[in-house]
PDB file of N, CA and C in Angstrom:
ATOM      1  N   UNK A   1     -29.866  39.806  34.503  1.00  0.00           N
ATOM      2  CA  UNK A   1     -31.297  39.838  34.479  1.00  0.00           C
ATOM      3  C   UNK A   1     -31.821  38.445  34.796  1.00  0.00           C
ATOM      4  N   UNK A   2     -32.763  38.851  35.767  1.00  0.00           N
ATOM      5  CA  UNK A   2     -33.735  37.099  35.778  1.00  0.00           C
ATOM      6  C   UNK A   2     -34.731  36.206  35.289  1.00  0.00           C
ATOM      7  N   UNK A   3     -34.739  35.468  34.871  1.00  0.00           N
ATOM      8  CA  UNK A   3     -35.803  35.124  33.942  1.00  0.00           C
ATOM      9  C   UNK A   3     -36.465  33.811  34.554  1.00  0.00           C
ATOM     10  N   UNK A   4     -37.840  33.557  34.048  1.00  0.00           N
ATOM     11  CA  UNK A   4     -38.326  32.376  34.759  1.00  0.00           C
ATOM     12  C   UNK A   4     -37.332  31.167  34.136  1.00  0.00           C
ATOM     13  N   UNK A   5     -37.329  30.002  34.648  1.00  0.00           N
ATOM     14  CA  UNK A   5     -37.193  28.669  33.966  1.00  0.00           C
ATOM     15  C   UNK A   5     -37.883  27.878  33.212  1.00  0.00           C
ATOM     16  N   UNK A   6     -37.709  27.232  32.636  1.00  0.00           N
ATOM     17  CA  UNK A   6     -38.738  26.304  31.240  1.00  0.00           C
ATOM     18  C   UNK A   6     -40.109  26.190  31.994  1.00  0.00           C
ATOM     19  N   UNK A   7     -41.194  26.388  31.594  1.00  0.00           N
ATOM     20  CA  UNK A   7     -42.534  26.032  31.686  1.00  0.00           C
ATOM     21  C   UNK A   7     -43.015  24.665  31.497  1.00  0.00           C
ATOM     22  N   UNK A   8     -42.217  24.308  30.459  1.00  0.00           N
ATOM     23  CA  UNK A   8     -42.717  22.505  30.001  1.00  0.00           C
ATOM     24  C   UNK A   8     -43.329  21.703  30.777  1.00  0.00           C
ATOM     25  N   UNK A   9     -42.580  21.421  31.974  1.00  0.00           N
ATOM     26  CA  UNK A   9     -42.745  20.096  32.370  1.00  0.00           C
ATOM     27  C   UNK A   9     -43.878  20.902  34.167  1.00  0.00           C
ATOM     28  N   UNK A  10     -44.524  21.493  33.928  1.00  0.00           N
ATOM     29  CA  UNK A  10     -45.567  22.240  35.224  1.00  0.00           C
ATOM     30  C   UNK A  10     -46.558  22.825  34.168  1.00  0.00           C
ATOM     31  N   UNK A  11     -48.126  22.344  34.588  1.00  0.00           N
ATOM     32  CA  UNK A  11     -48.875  22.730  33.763  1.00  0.00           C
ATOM     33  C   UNK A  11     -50.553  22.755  35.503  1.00  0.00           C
ATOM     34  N   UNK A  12     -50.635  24.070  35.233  1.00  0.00           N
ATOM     35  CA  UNK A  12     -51.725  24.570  36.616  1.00  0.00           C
ATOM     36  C   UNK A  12     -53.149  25.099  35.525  1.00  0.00           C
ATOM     37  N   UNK A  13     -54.020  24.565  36.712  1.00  0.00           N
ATOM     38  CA  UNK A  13     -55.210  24.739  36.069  1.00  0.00           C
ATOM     39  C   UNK A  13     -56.397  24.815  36.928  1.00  0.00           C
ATOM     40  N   UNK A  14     -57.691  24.964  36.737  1.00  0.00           N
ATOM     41  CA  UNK A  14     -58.965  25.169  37.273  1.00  0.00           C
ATOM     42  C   UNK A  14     -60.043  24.157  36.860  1.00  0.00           C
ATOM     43  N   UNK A  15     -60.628  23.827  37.854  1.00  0.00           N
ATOM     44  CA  UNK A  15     -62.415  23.000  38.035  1.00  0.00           C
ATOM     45  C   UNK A  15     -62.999  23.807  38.077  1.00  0.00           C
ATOM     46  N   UNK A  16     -63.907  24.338  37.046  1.00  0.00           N
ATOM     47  CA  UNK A  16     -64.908  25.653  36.979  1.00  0.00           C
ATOM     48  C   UNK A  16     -65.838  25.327  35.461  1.00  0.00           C
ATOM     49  N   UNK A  17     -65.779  24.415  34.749  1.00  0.00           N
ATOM     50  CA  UNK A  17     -66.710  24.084  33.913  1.00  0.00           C
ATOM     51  C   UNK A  17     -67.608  22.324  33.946  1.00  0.00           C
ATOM     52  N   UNK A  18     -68.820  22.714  33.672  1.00  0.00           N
ATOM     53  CA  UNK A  18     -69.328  21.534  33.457  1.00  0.00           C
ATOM     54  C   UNK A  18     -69.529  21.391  31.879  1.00  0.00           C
ATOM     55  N   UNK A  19     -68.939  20.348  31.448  1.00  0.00           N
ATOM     56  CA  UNK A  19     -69.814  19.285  29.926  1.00  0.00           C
ATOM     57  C   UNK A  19     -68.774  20.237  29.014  1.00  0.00           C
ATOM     58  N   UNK A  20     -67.612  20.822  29.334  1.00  0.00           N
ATOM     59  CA  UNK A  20     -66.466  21.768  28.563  1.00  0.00           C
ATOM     60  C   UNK A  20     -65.097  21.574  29.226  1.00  0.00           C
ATOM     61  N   UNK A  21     -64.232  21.343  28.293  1.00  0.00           N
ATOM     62  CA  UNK A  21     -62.922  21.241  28.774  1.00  0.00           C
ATOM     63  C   UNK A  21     -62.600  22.425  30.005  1.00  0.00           C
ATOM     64  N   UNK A  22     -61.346  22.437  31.311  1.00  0.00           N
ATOM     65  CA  UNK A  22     -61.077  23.209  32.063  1.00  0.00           C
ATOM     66  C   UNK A  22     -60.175  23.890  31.595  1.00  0.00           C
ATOM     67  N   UNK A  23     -60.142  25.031  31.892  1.00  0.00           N
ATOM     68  CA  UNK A  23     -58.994  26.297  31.441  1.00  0.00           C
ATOM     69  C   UNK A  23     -57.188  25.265  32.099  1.00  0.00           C
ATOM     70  N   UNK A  24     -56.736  25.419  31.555  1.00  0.00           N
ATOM     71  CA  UNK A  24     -55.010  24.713  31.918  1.00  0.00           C
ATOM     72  C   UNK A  24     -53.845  26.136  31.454  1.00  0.00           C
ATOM     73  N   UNK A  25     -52.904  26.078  32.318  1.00  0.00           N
ATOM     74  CA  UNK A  25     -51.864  26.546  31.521  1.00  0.00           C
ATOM     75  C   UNK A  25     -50.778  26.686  31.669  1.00  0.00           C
ATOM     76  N   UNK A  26     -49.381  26.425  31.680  1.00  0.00           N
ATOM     77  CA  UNK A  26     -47.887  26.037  31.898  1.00  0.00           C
ATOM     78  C   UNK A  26     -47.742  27.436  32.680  1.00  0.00           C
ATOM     79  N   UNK A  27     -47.086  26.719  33.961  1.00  0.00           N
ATOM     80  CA  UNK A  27     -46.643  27.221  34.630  1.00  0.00           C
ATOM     81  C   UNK A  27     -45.164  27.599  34.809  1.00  0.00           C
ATOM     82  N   UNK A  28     -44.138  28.165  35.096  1.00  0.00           N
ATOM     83  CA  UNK A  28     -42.617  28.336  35.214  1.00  0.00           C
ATOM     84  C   UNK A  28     -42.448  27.590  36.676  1.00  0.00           C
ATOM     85  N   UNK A  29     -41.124  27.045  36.545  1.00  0.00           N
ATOM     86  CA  UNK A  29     -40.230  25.914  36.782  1.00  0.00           C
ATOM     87  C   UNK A  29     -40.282  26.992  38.581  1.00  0.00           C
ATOM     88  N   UNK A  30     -40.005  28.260  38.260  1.00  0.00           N
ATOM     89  CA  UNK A  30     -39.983  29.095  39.860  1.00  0.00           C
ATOM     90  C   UNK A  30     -41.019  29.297  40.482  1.00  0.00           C
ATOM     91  N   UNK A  31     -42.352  29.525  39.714  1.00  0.00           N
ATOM     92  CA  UNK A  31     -43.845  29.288  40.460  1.00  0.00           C
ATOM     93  C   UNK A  31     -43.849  27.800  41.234  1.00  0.00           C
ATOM     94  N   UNK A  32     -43.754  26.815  39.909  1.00  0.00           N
ATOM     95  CA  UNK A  32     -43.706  25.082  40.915  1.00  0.00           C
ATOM     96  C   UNK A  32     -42.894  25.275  42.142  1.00  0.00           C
ATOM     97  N   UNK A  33     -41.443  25.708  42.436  1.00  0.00           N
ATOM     98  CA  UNK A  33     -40.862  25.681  43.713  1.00  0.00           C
ATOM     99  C   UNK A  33     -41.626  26.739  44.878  1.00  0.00           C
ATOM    100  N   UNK A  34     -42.329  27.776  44.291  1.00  0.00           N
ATOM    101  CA  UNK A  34     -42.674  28.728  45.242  1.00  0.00           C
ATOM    102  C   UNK A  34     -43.940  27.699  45.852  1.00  0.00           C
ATOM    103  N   UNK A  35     -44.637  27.410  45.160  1.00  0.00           N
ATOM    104  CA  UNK A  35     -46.048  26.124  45.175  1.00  0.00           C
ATOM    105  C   UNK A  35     -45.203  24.877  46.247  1.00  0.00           C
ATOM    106  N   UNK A  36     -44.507  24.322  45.684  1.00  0.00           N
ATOM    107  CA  UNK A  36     -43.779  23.217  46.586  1.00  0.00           C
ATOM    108  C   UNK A  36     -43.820  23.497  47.778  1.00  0.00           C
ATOM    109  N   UNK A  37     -42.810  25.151  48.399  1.00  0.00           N
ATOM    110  CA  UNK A  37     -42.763  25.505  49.181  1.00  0.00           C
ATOM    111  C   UNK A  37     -43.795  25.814  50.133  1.00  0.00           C
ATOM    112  N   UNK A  38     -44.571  26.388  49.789  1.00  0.00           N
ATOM    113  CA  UNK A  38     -45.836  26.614  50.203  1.00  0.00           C
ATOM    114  C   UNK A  38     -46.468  25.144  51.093  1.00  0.00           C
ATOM    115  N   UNK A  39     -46.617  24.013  49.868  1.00  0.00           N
ATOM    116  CA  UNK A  39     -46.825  22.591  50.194  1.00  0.00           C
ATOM    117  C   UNK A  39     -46.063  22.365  51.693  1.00  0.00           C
ATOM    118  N   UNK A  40     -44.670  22.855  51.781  1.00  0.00           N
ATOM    119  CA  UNK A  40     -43.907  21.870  52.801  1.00  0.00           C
ATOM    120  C   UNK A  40     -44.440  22.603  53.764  1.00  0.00           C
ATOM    121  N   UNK A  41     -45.257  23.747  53.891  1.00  0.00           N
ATOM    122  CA  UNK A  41     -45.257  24.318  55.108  1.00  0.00           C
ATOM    123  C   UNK A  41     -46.350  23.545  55.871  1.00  0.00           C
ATOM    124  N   UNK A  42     -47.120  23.257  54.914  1.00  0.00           N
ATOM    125  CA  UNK A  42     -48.851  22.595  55.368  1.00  0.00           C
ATOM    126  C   UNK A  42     -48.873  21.899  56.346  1.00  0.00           C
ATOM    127  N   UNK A  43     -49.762  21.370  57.479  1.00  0.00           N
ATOM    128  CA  UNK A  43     -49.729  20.467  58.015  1.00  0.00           C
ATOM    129  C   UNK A  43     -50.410  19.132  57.650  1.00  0.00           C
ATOM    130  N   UNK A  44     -50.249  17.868  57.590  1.00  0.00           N
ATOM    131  CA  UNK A  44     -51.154  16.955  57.236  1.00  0.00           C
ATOM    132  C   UNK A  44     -52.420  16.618  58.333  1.00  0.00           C
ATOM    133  N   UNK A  45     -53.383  15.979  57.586  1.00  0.00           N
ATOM    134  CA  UNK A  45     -54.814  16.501  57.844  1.00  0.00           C
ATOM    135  C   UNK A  45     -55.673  15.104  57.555  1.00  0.00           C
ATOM    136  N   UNK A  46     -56.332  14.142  58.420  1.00  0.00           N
ATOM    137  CA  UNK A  46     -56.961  13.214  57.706  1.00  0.00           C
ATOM    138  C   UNK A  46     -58.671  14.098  57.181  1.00  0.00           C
ATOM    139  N   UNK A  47     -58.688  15.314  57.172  1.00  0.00           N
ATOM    140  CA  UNK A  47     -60.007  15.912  56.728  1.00  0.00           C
ATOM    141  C   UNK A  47     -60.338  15.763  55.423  1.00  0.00           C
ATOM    142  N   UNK A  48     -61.959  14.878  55.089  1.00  0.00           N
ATOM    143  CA  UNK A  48     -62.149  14.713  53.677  1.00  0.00           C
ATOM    144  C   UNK A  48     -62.140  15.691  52.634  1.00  0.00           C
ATOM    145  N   UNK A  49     -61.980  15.603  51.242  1.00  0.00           N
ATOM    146  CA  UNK A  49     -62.692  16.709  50.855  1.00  0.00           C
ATOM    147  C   UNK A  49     -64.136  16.813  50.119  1.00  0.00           C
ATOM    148  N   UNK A  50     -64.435  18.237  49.964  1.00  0.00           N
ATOM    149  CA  UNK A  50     -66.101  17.903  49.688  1.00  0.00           C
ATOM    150  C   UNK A  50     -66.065  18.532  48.591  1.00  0.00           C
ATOM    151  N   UNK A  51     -66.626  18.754  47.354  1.00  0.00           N
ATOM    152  CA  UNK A  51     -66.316  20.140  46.381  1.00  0.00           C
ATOM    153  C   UNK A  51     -67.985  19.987  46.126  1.00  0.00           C
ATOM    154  N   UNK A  52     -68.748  20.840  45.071  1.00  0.00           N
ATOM    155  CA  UNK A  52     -69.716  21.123  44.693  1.00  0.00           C
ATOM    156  C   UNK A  52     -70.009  20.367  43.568  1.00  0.00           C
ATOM    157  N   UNK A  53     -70.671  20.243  42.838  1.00  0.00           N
ATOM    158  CA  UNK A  53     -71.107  19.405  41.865  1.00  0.00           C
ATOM    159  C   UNK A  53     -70.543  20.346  40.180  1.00  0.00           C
ATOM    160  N   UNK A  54     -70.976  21.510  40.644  1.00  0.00           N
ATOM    161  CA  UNK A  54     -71.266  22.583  39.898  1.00  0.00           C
ATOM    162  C   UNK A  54     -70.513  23.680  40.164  1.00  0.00           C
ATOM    163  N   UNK A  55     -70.010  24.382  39.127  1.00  0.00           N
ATOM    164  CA  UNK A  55     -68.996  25.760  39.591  1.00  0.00           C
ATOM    165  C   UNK A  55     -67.922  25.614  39.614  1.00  0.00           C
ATOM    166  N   UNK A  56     -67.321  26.027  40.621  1.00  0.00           N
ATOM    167  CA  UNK A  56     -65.637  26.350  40.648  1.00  0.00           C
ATOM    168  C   UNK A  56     -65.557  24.935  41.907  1.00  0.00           C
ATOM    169  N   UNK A  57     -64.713  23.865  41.208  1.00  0.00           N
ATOM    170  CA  UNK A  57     -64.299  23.016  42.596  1.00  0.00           C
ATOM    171  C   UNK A  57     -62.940  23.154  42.792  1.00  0.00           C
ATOM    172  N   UNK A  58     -62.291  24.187  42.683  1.00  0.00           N
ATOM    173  CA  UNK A  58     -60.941  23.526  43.053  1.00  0.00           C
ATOM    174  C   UNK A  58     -59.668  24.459  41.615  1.00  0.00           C
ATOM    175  N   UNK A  59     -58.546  23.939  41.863  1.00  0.00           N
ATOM    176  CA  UNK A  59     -57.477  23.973  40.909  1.00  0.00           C
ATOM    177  C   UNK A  59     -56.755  23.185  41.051  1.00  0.00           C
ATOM    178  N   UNK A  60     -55.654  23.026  40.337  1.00  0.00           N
ATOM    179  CA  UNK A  60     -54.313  21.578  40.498  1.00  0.00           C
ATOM    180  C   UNK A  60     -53.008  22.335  39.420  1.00  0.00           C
ATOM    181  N   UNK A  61     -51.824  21.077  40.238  1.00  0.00           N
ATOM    182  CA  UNK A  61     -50.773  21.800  39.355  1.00  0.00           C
ATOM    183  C   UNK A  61     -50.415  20.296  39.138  1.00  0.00           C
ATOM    184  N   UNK A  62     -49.680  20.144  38.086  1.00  0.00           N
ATOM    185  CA  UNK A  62     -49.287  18.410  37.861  1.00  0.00           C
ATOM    186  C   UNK A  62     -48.054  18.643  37.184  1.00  0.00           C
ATOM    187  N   UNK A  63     -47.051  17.744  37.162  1.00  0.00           N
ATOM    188  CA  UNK A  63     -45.888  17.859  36.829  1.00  0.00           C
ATOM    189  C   UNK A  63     -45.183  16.373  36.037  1.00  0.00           C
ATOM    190  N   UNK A  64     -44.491  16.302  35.120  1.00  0.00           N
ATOM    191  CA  UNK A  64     -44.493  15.817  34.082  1.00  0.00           C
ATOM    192  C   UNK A  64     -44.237  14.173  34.778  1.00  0.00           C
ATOM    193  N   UNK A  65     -43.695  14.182  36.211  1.00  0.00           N
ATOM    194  CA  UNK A  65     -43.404  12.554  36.860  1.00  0.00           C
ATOM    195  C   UNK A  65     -44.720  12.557  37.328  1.00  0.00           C
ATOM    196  N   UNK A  66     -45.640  13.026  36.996  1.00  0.00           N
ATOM    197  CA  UNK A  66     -47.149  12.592  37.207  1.00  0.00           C
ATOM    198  C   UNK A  66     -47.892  12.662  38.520  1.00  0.00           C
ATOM    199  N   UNK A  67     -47.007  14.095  39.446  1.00  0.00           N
ATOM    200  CA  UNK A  67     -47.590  14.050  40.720  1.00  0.00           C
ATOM    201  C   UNK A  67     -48.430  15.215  40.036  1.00  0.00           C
ATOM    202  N   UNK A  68     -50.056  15.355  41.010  1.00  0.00           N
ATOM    203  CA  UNK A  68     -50.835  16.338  41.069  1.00  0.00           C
ATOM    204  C   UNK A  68     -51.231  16.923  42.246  1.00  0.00           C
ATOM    205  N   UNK A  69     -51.237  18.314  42.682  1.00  0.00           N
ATOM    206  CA  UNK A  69     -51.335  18.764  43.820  1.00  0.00           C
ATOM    207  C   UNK A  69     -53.176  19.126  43.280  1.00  0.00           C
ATOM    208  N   UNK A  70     -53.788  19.101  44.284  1.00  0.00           N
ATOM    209  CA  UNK A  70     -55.359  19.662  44.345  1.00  0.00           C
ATOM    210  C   UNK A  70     -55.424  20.654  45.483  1.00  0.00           C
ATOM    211  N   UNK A  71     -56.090  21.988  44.989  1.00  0.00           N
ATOM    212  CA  UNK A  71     -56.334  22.568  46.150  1.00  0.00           C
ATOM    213  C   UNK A  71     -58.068  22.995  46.065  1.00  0.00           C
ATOM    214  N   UNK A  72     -58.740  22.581  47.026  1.00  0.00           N
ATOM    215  CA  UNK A  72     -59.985  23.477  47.507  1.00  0.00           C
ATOM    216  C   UNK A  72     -60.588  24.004  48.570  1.00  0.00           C
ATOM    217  N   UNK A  73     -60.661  25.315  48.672  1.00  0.00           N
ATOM    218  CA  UNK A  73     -60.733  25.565  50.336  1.00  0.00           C
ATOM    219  C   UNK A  73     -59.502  26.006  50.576  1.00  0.00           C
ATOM    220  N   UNK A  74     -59.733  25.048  52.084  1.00  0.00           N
ATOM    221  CA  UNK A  74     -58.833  24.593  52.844  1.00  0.00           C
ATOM    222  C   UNK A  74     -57.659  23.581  52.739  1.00  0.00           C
ATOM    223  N   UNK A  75     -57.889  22.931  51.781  1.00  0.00           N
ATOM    224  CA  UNK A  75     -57.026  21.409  51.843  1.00  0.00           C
ATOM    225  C   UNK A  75     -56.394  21.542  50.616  1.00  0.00           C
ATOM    226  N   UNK A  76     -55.205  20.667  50.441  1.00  0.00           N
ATOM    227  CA  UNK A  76     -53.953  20.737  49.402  1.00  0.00           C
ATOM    228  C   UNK A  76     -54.007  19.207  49.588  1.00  0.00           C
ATOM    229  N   UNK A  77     -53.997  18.309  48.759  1.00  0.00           N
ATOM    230  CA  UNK A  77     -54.108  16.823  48.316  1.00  0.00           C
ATOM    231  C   UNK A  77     -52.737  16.945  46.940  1.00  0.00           C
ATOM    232  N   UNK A  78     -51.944  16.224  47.252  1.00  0.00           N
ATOM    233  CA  UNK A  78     -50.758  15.422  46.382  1.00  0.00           C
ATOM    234  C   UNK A  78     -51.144  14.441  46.151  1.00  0.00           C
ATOM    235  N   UNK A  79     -51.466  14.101  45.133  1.00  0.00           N
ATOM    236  CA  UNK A  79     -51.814  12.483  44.336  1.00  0.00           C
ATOM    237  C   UNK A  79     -50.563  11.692  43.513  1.00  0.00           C
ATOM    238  N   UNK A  80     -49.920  10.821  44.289  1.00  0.00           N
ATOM    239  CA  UNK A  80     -48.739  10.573  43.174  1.00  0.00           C
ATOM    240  C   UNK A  80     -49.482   8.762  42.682  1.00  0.00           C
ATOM    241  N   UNK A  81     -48.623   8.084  42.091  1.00  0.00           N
ATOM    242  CA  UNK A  81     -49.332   6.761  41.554  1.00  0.00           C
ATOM    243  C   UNK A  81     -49.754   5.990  42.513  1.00  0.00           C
ATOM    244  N   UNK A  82     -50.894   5.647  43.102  1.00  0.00           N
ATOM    245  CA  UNK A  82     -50.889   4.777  43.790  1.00  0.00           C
ATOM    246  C   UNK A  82     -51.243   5.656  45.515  1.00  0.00           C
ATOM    247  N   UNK A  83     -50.937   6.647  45.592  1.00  0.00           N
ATOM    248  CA  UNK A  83     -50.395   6.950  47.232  1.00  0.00           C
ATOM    249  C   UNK A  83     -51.010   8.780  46.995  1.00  0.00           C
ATOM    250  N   UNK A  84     -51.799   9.330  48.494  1.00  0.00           N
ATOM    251  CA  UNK A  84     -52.051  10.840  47.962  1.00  0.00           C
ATOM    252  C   UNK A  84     -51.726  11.244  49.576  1.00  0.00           C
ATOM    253  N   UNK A  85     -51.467  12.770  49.826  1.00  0.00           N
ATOM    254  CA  UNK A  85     -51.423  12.413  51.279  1.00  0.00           C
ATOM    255  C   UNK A  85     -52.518  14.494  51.012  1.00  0.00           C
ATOM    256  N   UNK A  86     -52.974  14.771  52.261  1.00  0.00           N
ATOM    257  CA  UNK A  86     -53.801  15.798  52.077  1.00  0.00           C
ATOM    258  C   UNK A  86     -53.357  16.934  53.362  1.00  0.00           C
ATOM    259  N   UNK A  87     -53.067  17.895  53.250  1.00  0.00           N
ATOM    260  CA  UNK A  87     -52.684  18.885  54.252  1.00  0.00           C
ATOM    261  C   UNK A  87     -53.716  19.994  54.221  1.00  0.00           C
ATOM    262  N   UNK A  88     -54.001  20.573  54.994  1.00  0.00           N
ATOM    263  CA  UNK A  88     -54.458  21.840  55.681  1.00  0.00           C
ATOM    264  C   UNK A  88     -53.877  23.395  55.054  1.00  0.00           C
ATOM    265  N   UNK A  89     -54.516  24.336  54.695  1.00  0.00           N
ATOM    266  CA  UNK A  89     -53.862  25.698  53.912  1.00  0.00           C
ATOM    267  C   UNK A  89     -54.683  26.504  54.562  1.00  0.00           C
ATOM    268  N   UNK A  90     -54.932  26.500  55.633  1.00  0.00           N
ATOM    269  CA  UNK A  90     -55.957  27.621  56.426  1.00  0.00           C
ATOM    270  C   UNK A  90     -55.818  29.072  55.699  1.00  0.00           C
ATOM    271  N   UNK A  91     -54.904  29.181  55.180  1.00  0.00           N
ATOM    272  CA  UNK A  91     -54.860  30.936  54.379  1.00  0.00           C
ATOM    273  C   UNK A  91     -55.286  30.804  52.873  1.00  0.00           C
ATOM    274  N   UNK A  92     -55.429  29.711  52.638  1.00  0.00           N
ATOM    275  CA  UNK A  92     -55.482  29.229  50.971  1.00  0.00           C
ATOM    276  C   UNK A  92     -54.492  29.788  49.843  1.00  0.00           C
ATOM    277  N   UNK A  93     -53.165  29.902  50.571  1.00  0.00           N
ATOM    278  CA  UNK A  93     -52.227  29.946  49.819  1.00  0.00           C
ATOM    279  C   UNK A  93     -51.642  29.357  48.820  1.00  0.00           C
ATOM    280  N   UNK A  94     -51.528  28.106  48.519  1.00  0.00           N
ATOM    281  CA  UNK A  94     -51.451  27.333  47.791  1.00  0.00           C
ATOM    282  C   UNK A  94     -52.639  27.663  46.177  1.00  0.00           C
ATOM    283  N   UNK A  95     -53.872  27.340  46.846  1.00  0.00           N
ATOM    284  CA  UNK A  95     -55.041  27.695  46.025  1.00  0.00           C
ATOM    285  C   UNK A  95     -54.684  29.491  44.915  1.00  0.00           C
ATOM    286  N   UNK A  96     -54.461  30.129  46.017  1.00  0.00           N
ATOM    287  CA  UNK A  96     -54.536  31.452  45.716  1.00  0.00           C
ATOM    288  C   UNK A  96     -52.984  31.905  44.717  1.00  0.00           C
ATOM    289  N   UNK A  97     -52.630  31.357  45.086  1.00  0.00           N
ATOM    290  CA  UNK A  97     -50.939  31.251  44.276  1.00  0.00           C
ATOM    291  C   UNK A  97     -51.111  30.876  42.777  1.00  0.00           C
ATOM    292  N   UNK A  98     -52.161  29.510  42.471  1.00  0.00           N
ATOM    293  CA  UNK A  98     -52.482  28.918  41.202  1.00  0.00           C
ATOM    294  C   UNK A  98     -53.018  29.520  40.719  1.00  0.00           C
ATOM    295  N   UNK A  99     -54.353  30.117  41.023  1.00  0.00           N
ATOM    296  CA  UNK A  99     -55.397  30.954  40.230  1.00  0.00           C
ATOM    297  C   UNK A  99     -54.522  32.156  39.827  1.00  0.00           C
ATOM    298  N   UNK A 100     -53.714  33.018  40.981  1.00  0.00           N
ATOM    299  CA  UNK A 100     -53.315  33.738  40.285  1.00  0.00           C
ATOM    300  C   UNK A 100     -52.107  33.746  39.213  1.00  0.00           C
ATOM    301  N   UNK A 101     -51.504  32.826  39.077  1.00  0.00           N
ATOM    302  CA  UNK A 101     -50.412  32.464  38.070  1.00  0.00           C
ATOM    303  C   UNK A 101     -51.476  32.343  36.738  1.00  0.00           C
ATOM    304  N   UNK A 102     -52.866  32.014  36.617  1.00  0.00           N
ATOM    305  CA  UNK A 102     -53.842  32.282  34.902  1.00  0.00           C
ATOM    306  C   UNK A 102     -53.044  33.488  34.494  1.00  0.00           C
ATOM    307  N   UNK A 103     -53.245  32.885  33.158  1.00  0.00           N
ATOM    308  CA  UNK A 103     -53.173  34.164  32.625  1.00  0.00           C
ATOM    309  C   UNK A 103     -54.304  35.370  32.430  1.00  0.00           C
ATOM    310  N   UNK A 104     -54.290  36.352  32.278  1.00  0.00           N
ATOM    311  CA  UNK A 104     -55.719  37.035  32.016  1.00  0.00           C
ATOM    312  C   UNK A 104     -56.186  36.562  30.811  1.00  0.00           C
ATOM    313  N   UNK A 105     -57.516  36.207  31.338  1.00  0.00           N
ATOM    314  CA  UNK A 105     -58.847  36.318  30.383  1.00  0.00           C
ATOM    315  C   UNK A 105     -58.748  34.667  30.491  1.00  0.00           C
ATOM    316  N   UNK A 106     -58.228  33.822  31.075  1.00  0.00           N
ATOM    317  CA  UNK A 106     -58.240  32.419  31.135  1.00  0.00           C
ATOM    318  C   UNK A 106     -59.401  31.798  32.129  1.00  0.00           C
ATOM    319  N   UNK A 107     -59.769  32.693  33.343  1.00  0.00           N
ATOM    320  CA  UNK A 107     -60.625  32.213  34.315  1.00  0.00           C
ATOM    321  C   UNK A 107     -61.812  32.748  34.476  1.00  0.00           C
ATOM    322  N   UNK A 108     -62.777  32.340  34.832  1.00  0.00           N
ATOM    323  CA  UNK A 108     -64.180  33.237  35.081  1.00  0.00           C
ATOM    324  C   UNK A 108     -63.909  34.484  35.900  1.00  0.00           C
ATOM    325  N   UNK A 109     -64.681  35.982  35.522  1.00  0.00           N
ATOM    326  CA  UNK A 109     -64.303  36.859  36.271  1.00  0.00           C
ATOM    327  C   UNK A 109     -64.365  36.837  37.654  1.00  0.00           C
ATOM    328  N   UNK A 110     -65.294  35.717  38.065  1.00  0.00           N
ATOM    329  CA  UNK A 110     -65.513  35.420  39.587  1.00  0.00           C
ATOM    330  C   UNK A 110     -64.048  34.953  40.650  1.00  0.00           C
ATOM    331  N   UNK A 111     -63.347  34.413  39.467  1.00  0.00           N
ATOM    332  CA  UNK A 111     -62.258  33.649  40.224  1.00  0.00           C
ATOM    333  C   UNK A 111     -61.090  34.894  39.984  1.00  0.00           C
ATOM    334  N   UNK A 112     -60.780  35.778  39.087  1.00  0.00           N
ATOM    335  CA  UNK A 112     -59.896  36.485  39.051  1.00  0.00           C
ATOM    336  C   UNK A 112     -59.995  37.692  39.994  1.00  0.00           C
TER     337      UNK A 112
END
């Protein structure tokens, strides 16, 4: 039988509140590689990003050596210390992969 791998050290989450903490929640060790994967396919992109002030900007997955992936839209941004590089997700795969790894009842019904 197969089972996921430790959750610990991968923790995915959502930009969807103002002046209130964001919904977060540990992800499995086989979602992060499916996410990675996804990442290597991207192309890199010097396109800025723009998000809204208000609402839903985005999601991220961060991992315990302190890299964070951002996705909104279109674009996937890796932030490691110091250095970020930003790729292109024209299908919003990446994005769409995170939101749906919430658990239910974790995200606004808009986003589920």
């Amino acid at each position: 039988m197969a089972t996921s791998r430790s959750t610990s050290d991968w923790t995915a989450g959502a930009f969807v509140f103002s002046g209130r903490p964001d919904p977060s929640w540990p992800i499995s060790t086989d979602m992060a590689e499916e996410l990675i994967a996804i990442w290597d396919t991207l192309v890199p992109t010097d396109a800025a990003r723009t998000t809204p002030a208000l609402g839903y900007r985005g999601c991220f997955v961060r991992d315990r050596a302190g890299r964070t992936w951002t996705a909104f839209h279109e674009l996937v941004t890796l932030s490691t210390r110091g250095d970020s590089e930003t790729r292109r997700d024209e299908q919003r795969r990446f994005e769409r992969t995170v939101l749906a790894s919430a658990p239910a009842g974790t995200l606004p019904a808009s986003l589920s």
